[in-house]
C-alpha atoms as a PDB file:
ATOM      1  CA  UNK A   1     104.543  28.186  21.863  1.00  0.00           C
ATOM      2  CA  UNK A   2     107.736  28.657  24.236  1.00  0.00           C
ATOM      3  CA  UNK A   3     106.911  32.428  23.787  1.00  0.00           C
ATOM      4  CA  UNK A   4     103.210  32.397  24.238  1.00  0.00           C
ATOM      5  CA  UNK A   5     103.956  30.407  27.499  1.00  0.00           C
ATOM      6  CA  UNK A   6     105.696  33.310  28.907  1.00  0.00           C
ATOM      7  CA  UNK A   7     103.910  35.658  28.047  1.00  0.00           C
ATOM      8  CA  UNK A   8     101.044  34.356  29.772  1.00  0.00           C
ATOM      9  CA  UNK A   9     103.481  33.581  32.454  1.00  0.00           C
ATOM     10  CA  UNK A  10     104.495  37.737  32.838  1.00  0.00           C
ATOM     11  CA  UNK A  11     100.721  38.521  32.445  1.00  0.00           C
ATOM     12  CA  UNK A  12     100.323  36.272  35.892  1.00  0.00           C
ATOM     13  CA  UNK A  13     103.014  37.997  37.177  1.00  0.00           C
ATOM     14  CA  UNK A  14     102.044  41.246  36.440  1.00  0.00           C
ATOM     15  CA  UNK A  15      98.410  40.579  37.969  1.00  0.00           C
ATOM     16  CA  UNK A  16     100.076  39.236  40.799  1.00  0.00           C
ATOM     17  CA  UNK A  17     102.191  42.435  41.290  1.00  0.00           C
ATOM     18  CA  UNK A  18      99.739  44.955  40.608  1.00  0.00           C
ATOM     19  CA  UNK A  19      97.212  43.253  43.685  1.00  0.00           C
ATOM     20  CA  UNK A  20     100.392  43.184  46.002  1.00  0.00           C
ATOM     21  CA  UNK A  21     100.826  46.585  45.304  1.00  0.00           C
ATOM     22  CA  UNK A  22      97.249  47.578  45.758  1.00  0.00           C
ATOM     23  CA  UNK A  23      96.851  45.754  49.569  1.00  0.00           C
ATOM     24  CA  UNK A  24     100.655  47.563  50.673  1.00  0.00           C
ATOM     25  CA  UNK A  25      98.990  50.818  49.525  1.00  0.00           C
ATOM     26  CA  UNK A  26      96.593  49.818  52.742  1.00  0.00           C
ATOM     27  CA  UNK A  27      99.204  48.823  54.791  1.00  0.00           C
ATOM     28  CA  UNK A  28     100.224  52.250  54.398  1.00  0.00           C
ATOM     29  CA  UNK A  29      97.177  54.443  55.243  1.00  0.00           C
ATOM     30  CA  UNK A  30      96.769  51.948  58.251  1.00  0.00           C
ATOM     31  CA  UNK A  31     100.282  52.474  59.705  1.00  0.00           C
ATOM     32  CA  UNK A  32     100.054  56.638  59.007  1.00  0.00           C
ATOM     33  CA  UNK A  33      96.640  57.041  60.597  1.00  0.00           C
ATOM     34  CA  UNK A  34      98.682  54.900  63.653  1.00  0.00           C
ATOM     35  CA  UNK A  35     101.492  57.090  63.746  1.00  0.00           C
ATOM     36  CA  UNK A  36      99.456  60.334  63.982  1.00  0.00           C
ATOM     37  CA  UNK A  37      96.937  59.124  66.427  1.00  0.00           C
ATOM     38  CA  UNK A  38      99.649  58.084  68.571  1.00  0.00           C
ATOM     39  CA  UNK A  39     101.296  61.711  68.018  1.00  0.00           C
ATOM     40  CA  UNK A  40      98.092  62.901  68.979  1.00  0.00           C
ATOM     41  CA  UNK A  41      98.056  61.284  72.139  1.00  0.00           C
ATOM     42  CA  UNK A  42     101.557  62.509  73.178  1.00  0.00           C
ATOM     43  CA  UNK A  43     100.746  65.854  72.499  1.00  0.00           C
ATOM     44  CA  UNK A  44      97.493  65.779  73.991  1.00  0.00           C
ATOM     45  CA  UNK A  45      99.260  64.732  77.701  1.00  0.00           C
ATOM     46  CA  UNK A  46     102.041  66.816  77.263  1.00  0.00           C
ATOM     47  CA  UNK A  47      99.389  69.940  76.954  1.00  0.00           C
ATOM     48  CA  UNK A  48      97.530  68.724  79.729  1.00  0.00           C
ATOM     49  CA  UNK A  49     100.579  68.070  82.056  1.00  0.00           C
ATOM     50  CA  UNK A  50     102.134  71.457  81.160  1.00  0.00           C
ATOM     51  CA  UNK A  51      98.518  73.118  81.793  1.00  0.00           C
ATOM     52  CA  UNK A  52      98.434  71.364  85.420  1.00  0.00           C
ATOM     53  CA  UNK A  53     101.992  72.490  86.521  1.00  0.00           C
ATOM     54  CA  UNK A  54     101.572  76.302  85.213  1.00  0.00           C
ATOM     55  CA  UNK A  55      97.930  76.683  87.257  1.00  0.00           C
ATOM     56  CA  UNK A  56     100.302  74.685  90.395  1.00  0.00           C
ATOM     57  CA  UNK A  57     102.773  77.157  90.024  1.00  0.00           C
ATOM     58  CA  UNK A  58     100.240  79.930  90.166  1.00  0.00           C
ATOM     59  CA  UNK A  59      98.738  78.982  93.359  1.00  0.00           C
ATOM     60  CA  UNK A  60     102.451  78.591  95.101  1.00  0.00           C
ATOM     61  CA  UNK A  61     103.310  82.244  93.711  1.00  0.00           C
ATOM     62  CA  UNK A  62      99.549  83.867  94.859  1.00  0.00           C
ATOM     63  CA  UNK A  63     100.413  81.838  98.377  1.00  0.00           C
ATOM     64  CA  UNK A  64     103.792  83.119  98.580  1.00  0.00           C
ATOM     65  CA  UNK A  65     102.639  86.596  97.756  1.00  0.00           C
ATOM     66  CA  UNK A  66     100.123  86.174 100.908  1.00  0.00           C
ATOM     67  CA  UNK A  67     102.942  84.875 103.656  1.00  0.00           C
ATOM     68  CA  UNK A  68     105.360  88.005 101.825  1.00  0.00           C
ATOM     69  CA  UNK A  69     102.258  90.389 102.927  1.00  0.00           C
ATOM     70  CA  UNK A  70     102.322  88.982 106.492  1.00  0.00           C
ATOM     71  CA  UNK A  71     105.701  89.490 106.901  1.00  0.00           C
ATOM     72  CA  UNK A  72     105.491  92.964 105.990  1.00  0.00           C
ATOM     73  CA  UNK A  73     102.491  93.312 108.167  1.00  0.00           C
ATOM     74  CA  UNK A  74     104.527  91.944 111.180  1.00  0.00           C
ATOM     75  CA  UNK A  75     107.569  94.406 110.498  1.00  0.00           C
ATOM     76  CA  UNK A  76     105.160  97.253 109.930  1.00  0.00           C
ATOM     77  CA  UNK A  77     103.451  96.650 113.534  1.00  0.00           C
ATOM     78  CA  UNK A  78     107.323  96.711 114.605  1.00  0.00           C
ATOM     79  CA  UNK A  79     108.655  99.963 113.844  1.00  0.00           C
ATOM     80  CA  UNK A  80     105.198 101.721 114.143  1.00  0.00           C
ATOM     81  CA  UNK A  81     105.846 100.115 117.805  1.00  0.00           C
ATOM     82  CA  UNK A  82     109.177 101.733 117.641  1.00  0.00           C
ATOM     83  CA  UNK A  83     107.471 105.076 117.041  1.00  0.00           C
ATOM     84  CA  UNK A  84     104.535 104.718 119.160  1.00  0.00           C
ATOM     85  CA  UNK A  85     104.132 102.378 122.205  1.00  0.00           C
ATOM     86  CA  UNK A  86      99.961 102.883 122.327  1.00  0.00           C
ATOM     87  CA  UNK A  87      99.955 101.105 118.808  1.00  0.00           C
ATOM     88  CA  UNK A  88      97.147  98.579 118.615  1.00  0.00           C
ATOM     89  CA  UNK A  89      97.236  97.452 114.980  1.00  0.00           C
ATOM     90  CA  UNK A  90      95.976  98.684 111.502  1.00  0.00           C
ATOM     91  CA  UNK A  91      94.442  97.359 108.242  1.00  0.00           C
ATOM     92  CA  UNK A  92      96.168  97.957 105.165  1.00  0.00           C
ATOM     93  CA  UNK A  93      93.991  97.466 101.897  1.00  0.00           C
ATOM     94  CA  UNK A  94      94.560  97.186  98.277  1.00  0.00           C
ATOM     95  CA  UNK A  95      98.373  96.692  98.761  1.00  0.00           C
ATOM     96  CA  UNK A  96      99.998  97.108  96.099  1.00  0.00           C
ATOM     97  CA  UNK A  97      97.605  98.656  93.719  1.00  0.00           C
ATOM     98  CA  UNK A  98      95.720  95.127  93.895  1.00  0.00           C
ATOM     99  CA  UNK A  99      91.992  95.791  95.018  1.00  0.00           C
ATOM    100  CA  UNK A 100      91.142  93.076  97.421  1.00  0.00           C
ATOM    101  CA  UNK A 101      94.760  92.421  98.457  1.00  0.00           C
ATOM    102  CA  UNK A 102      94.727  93.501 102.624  1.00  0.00           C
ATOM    103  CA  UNK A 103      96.832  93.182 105.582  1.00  0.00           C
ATOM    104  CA  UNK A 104      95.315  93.306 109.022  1.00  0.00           C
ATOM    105  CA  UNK A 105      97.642  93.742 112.000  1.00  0.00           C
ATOM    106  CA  UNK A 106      96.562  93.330 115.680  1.00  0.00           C
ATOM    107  CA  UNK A 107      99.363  93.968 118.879  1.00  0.00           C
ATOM    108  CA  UNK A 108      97.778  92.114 121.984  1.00  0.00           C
ATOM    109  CA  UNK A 109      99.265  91.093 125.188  1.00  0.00           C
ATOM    110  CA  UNK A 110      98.831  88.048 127.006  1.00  0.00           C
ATOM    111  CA  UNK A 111      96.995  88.500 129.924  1.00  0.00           C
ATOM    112  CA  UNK A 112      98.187  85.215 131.285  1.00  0.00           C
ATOM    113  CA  UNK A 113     101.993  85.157 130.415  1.00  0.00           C
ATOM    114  CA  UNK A 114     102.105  88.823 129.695  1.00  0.00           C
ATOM    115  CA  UNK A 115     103.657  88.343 126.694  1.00  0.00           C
ATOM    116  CA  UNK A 116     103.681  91.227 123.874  1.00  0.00           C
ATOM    117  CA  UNK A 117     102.539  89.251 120.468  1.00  0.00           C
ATOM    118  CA  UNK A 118     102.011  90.920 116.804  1.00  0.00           C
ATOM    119  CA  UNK A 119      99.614  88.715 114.462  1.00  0.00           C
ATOM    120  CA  UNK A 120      99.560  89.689 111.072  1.00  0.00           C
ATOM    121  CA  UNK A 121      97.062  88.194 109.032  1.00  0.00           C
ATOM    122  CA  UNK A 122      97.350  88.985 104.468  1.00  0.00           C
ATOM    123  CA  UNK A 123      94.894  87.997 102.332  1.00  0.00           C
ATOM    124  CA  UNK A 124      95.550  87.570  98.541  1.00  0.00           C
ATOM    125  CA  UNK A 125      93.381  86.275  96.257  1.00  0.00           C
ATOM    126  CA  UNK A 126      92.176  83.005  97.616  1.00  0.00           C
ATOM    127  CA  UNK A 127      94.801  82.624  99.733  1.00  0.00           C
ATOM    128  CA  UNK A 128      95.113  84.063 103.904  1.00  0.00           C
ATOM    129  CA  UNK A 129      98.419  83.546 105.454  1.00  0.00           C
ATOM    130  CA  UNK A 130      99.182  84.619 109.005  1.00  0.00           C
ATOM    131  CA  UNK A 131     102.680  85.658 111.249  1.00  0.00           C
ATOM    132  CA  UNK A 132     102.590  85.587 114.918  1.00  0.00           C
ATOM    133  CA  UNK A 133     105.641  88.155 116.718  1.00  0.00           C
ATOM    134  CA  UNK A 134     106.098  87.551 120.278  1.00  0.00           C
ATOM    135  CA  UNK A 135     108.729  90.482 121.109  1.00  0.00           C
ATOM    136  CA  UNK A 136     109.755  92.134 124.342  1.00  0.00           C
ATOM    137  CA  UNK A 137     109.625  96.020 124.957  1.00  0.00           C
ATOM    138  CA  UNK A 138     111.542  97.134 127.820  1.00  0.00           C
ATOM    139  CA  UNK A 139     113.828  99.887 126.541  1.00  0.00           C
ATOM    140  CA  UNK A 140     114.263  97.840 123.333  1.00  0.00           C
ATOM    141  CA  UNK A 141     112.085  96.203 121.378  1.00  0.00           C
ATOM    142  CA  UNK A 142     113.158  92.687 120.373  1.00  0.00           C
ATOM    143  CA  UNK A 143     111.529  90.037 119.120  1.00  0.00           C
ATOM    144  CA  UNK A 144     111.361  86.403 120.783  1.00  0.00           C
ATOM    145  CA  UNK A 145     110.157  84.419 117.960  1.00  0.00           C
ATOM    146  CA  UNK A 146     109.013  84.665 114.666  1.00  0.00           C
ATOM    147  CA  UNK A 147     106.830  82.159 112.601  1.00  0.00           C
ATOM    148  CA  UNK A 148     104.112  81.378 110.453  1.00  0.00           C
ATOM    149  CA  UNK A 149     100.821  80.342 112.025  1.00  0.00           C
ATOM    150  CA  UNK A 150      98.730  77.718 110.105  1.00  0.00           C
END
């Protein structure tokens, strides 16, 4: 009888063990699917941060490659000055080997202050930077100032 007894007693048990078992088998599936959605999020924002900061850093580098044209523009109008004083200005196109990439440079004088003044205006891509020269040329030419025009 003593035996019977536990063996019904293990038999509980056992039934009690085997539906434990079944419900942490849940617990499981519930707690993976968690983890991965949650390493689906991360990686989701970390591709959409990293996409946002590579197209930022293309637009700085397409803008710097504009002002870089300017500049050359500028000191282009400078020693063609050196060469001729009649020198009025010039377009330069597809600089570089880039089609649409163009530099157009205009010499003018003040008629008020009488001031000599290069502007230098590059265009690349979607983005126009210009450089304003105001220079002197009495038997030297020197420039006064030097700066980008917004």
């Amino acid at each position: 009888m003593l035996l019977r007894k536990v063996a019904q007693e293990a038999k509980i048990f056992k039934q009690h063990m085997d539906y434990d078992k079944k419900n942490e088998s849940g617990q499981t599936l519930v707690a993976l699917l968690f983890f991965v959605m949650v390493g689906m999020i991360v990686t989701t924002a970390a591709v959409i941060i990293l996409s946002t900061n590579s197209q930022a850093a293309q637009k700085l580098s397409q803008g710097e490659v504009a002002r870089q044209m300017a500049e050359t523009g500028a000191e282009n109008a400078l020693l063609q000055l050196l060469r001729n004083k009649s020198y009025t200005g010039e377009t330069l196109t597809d600089i570089g080997g880039v089609i649409g990439d163009n530099v157009s440079i205009i010499v003018d004088t003040d008629p008020v202050t009488g001031q000599k003044a290069i502007f230098s205006t590059a265009t690349s891509g979607n983005f126009t930077r210009k450089v304003e020269v105001i220079y002197t040329a009495n038997d030297v030419l020197t420039p006064l100032s030097w700066r980008e025009v917004y």
